[in-house]
N, C-alpha and C. Protein backbone atom coordinates (compact mmCIF):
# COMPACT_ATOMS: atom_id res chain seq x y z
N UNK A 1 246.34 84.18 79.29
CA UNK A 1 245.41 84.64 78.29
C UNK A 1 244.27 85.44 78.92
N UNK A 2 243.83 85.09 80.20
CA UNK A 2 242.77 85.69 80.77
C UNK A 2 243.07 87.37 81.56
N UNK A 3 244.74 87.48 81.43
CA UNK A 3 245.04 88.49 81.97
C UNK A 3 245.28 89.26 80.54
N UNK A 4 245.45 88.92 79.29
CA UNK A 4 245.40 89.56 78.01
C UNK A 4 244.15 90.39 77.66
N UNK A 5 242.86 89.57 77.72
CA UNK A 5 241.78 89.59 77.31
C UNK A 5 241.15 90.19 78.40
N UNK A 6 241.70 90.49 79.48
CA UNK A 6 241.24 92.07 80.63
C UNK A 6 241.67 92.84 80.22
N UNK A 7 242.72 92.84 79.80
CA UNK A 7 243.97 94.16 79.23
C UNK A 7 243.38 94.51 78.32
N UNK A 8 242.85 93.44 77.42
CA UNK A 8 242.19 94.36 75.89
C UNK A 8 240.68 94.82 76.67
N UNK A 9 239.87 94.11 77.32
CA UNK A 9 238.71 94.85 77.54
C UNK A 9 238.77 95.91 78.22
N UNK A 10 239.71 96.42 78.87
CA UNK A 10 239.95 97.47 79.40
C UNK A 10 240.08 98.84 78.78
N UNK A 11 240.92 98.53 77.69
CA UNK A 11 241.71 99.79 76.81
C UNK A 11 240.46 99.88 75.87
N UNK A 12 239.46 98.43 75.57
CA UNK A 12 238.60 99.14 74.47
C UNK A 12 237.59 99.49 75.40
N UNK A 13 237.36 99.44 76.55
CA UNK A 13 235.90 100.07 77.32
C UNK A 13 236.78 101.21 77.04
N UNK A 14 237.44 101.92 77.49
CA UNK A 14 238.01 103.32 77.47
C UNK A 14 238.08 104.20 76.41
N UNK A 15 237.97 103.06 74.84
CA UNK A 15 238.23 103.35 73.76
C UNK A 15 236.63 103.57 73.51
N UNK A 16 235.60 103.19 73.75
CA UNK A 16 234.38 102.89 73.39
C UNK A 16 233.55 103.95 74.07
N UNK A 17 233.83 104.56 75.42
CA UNK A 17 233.28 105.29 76.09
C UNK A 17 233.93 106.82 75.10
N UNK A 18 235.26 106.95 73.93
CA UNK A 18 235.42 108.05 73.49
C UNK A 18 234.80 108.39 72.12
N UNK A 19 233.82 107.13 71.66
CA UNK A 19 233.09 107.05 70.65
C UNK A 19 231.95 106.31 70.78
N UNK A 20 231.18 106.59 69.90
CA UNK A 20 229.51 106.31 70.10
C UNK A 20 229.59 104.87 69.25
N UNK A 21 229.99 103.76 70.36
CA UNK A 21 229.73 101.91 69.56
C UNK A 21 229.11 101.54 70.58
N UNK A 22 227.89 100.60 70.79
CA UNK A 22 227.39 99.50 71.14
C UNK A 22 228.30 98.77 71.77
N UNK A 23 227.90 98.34 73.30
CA UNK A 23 229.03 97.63 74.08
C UNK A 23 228.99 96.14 73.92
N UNK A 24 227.42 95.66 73.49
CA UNK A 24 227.22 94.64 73.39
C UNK A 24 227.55 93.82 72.76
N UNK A 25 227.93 93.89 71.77
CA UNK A 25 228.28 93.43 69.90
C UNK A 25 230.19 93.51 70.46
N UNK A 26 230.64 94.66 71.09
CA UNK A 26 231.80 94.62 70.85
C UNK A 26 232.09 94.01 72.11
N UNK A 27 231.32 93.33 73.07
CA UNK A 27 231.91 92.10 74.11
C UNK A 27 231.54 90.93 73.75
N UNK A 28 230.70 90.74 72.80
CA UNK A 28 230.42 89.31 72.38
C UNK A 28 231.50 88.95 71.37
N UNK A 29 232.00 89.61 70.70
CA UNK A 29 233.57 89.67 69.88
C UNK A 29 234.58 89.19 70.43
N UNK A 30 234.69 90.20 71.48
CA UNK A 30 236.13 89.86 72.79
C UNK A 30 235.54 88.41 73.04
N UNK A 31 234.64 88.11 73.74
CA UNK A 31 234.47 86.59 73.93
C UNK A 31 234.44 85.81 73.14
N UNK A 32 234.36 85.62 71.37
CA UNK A 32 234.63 84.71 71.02
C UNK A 32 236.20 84.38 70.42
N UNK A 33 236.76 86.00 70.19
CA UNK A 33 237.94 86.19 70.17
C UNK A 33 238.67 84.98 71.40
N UNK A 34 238.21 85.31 72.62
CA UNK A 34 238.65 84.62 74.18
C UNK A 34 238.66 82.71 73.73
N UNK A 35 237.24 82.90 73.67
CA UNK A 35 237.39 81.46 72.75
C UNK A 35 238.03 80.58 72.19
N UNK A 36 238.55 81.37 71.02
CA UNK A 36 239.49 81.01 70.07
C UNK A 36 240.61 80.62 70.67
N UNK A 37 240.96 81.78 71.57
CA UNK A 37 242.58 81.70 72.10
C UNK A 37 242.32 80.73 73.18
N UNK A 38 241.99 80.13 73.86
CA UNK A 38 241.57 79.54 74.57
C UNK A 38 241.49 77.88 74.12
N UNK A 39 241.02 77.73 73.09
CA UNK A 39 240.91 76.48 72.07
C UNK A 39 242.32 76.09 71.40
N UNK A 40 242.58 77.17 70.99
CA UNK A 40 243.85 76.82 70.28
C UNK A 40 244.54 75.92 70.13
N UNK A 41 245.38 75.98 71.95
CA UNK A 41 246.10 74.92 72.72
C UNK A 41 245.37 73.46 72.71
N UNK A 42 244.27 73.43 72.30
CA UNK A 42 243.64 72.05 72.44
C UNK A 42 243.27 71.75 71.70
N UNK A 43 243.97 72.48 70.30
CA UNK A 43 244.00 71.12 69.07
C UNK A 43 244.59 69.91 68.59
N UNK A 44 244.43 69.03 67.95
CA UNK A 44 245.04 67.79 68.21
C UNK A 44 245.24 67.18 66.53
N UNK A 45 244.60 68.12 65.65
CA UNK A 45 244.71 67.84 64.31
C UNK A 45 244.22 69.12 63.75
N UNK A 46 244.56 68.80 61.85
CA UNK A 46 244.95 70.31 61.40
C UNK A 46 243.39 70.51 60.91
N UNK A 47 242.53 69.91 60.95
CA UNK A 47 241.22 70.38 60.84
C UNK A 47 240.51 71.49 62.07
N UNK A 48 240.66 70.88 63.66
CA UNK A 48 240.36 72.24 64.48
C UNK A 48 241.56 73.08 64.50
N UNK A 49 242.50 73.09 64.09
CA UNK A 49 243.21 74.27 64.20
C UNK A 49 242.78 75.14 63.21
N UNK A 50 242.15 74.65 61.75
CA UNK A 50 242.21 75.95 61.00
C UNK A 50 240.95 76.44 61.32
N UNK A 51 239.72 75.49 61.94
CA UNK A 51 238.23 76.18 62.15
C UNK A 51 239.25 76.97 63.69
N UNK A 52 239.83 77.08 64.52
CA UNK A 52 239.62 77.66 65.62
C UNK A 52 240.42 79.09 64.96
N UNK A 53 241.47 78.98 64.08
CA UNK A 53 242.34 79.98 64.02
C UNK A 53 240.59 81.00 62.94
N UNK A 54 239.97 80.20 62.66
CA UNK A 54 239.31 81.16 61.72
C UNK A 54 238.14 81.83 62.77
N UNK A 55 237.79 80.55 63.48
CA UNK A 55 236.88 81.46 64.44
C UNK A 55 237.24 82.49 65.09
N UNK A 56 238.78 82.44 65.36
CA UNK A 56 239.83 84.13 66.55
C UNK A 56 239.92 85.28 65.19
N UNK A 57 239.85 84.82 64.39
CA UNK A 57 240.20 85.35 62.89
C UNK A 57 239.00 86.29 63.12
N UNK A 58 237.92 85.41 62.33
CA UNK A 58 236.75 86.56 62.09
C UNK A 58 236.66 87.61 63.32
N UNK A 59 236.26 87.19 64.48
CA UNK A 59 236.18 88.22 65.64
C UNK A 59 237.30 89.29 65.58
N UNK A 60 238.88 89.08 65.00
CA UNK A 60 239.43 90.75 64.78
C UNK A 60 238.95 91.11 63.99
N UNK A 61 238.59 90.51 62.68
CA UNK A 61 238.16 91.30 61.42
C UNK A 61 236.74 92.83 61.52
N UNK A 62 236.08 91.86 62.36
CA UNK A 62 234.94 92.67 62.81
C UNK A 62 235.69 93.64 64.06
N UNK A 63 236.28 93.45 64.77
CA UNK A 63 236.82 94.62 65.82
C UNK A 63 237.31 95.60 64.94
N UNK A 64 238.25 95.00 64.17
CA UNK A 64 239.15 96.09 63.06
C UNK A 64 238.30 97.46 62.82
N UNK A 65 237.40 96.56 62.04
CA UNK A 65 236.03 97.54 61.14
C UNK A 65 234.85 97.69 61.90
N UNK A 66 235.19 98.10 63.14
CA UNK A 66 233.93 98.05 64.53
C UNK A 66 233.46 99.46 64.38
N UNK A 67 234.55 100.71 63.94
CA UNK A 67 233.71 101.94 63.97
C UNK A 67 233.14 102.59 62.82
N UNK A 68 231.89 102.38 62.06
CA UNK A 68 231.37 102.80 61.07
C UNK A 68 231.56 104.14 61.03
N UNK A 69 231.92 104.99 61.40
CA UNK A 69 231.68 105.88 61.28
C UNK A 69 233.35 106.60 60.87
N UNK A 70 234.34 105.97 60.73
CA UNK A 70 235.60 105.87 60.58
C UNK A 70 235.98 105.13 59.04
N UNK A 71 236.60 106.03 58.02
CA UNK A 71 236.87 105.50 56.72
C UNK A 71 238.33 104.28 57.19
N UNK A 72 239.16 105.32 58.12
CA UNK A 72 240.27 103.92 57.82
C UNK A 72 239.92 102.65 58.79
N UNK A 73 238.90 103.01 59.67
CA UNK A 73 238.43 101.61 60.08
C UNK A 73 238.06 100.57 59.01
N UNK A 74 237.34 101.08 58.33
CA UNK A 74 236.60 100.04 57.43
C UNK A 74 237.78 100.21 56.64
N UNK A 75 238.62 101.01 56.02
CA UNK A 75 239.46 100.16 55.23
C UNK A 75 240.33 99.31 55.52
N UNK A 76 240.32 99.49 57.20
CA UNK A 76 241.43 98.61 57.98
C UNK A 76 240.87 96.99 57.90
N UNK A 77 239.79 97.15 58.78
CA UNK A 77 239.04 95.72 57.98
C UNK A 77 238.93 95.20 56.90
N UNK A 78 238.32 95.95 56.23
CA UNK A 78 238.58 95.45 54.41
C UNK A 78 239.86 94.58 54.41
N UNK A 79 240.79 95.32 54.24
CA UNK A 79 242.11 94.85 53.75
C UNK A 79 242.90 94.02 54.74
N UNK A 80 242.32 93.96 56.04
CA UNK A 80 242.64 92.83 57.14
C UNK A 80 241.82 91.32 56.57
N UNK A 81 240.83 91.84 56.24
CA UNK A 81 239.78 90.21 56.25
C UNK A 81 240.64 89.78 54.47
N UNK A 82 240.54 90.90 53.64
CA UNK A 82 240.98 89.53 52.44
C UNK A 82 242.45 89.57 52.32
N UNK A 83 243.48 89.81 53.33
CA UNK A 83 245.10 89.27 53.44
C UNK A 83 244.41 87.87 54.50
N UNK A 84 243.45 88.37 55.39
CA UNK A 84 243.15 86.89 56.31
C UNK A 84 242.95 85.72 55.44
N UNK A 85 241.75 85.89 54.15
CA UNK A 85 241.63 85.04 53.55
C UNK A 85 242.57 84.95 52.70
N UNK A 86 243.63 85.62 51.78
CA UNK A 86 244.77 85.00 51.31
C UNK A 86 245.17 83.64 52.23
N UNK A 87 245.79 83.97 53.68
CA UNK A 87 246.39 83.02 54.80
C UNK A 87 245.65 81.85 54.58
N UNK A 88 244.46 82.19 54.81
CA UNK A 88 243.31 81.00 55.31
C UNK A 88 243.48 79.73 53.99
N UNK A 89 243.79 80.56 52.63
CA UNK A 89 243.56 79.86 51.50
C UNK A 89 244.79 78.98 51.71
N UNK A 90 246.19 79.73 52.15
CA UNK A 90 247.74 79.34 52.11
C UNK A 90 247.83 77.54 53.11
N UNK A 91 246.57 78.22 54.02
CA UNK A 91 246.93 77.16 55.04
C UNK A 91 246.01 75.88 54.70
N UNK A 92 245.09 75.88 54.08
CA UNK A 92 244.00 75.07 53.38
C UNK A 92 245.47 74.14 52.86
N UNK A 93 246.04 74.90 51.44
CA UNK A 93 246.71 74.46 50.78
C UNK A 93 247.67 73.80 51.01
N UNK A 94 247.93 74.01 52.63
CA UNK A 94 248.82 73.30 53.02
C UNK A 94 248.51 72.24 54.01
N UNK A 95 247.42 72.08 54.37
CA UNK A 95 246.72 70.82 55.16
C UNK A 95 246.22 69.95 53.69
N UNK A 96 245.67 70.37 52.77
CA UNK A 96 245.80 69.19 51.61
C UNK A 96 247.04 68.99 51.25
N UNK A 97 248.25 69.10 51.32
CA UNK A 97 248.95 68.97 50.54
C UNK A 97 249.94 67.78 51.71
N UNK A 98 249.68 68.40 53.16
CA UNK A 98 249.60 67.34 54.09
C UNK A 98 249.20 66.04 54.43
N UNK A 99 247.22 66.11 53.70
CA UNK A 99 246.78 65.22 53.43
C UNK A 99 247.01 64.61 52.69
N UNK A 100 247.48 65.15 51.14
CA UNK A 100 247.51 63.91 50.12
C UNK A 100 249.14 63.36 50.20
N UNK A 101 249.83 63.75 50.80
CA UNK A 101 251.41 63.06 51.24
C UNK A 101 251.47 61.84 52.11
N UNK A 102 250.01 62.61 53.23
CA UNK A 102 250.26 61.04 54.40
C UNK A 102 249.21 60.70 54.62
N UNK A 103 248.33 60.99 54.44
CA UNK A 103 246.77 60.42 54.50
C UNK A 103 246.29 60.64 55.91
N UNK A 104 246.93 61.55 56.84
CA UNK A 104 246.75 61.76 58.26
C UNK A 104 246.36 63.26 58.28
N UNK A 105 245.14 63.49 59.55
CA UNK A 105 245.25 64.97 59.84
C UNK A 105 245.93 65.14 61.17
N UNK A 106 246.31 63.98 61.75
CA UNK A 106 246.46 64.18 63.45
C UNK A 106 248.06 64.88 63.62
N UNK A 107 247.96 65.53 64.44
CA UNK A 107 249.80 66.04 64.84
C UNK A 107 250.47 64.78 65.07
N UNK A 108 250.04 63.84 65.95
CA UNK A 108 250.81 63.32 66.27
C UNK A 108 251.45 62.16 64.99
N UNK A 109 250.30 61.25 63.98
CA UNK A 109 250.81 60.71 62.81
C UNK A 109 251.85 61.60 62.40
N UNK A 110 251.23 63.24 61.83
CA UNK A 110 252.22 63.72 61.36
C UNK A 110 253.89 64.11 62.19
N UNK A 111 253.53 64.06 62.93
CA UNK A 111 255.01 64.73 63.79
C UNK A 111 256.09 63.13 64.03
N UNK A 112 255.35 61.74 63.76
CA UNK A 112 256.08 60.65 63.52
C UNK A 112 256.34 60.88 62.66
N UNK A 113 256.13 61.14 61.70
CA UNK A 113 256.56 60.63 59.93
C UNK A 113 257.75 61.81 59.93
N UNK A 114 257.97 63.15 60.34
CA UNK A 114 258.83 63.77 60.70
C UNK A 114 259.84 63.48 61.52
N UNK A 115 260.04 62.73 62.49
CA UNK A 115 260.64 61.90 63.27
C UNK A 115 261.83 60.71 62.94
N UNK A 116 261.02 60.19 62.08
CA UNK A 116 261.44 59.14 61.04
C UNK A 116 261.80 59.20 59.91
N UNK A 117 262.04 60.32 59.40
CA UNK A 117 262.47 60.78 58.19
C UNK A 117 261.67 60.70 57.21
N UNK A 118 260.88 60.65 56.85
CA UNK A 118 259.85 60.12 55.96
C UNK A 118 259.48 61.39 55.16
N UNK A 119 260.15 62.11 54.43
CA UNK A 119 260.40 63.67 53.56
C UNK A 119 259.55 62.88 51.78
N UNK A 120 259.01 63.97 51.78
CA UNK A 120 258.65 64.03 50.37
C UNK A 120 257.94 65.56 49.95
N UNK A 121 257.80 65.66 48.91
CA UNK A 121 258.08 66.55 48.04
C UNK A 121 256.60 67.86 48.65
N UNK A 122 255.50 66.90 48.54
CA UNK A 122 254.12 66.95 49.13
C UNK A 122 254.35 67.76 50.42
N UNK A 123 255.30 66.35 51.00
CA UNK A 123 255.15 67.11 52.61
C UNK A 123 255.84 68.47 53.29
N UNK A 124 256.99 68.56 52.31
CA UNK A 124 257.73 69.56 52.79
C UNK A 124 257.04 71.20 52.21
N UNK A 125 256.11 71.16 51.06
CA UNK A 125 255.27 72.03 50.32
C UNK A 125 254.29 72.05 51.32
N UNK A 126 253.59 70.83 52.48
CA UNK A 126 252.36 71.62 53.30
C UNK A 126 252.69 72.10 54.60
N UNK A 127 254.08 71.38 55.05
CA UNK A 127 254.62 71.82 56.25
C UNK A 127 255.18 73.69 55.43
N UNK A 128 255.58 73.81 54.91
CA UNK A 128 255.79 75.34 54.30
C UNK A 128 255.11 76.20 54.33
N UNK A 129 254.05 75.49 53.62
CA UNK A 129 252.47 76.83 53.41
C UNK A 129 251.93 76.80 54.32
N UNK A 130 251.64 75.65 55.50
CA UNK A 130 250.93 76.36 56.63
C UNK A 130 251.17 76.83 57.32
N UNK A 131 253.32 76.83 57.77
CA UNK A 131 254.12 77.92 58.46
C UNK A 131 253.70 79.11 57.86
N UNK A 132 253.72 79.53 56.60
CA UNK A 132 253.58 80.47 55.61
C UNK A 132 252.12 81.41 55.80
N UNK A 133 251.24 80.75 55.87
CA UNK A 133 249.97 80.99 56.22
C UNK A 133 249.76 81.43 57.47
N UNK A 134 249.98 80.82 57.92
CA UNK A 134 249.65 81.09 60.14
C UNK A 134 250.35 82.60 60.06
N UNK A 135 252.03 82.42 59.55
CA UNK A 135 252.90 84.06 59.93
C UNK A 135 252.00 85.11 59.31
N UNK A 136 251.42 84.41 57.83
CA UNK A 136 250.44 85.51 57.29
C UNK A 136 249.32 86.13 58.10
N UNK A 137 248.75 85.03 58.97
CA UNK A 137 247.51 85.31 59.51
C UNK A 137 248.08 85.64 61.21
N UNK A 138 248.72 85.94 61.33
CA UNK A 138 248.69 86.35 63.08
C UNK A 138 249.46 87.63 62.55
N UNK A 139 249.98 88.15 60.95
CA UNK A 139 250.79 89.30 61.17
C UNK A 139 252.04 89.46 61.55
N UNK A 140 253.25 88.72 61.48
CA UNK A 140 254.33 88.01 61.31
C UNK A 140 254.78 89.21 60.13
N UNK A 141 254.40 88.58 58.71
CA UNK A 141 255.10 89.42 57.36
C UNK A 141 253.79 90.31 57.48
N UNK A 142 255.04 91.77 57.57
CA UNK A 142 253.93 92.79 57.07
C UNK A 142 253.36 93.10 56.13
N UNK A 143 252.41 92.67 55.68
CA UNK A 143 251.52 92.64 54.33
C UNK A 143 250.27 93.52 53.93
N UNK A 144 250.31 94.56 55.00
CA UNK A 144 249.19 95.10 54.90
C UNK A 144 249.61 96.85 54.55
N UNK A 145 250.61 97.05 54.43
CA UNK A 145 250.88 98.23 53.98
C UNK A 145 250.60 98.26 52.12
């Protein structure tokens, strides 16, 4: 990840030096972007996964729509942040729907009750929507055309 997040600061210093943006604003981004990805791996229930996926979230939204001075930037953002929040809503819907099936947020409760067969109607509707959601939100189904 740390060799990703050189790769991107690289191509956007290069990108930034061919247009007039503020370096500051757009490295405090990359770092919380870094953050995010960084956290990810060390969630342990579906409550920090959806605050971390939202914290890596917002930081593209704002890169997206970083050059004011660019119409399809900002429409790129625009229409990036509310398909994000479609996802965000998909995956909500599917951590309650998680919750009210097993009364657990932890992976590991949940990944027993999967184990053990323990299927119901609830659970197979939040295990769905938050597969459904995440592909939405990392850009999986192309939805933005």
């Amino acid at each position: 990840m740390i060799l990703i997040f050189n790769a991107t600061s690289v191509t956007g210093i290069k990108y930034l030096d061919s247009i007039t943006i503020p370096m500051k604003e757009y490295s405090i981004l990359i770092i919380f972007n870094l953050i995010g990805l960084l956290f990810l791996p060390l969630t342990n229930d579906l409550i920090s996964l959806f605050v971390i996926v939202e914290l890596q979230s917002y930081s593209f939204y704002l890169i997206t729509a970083f050059n004011n001075e660019s119409y399809y930037s900002s429409r790129a953002g625009l229409t990036y942040f509310l398909i994000g929040g479609l996802a965000s809503i998909i995956i909500l819907f599917g951590c309650a729907s998680l919750y009210s099936a097993t009364g657990l947020t932890s992976f590991d409760g949940l990944f027993s009750l999967l184990y053990h067969d323990n299927f119901s109607p609830n659970l197979n509707v939040g295990f769905s929507s938050m597969i459904l959601g995440l592909i939405i939100k990392i850009g999986t189904a192309p939805m933005h055309n």
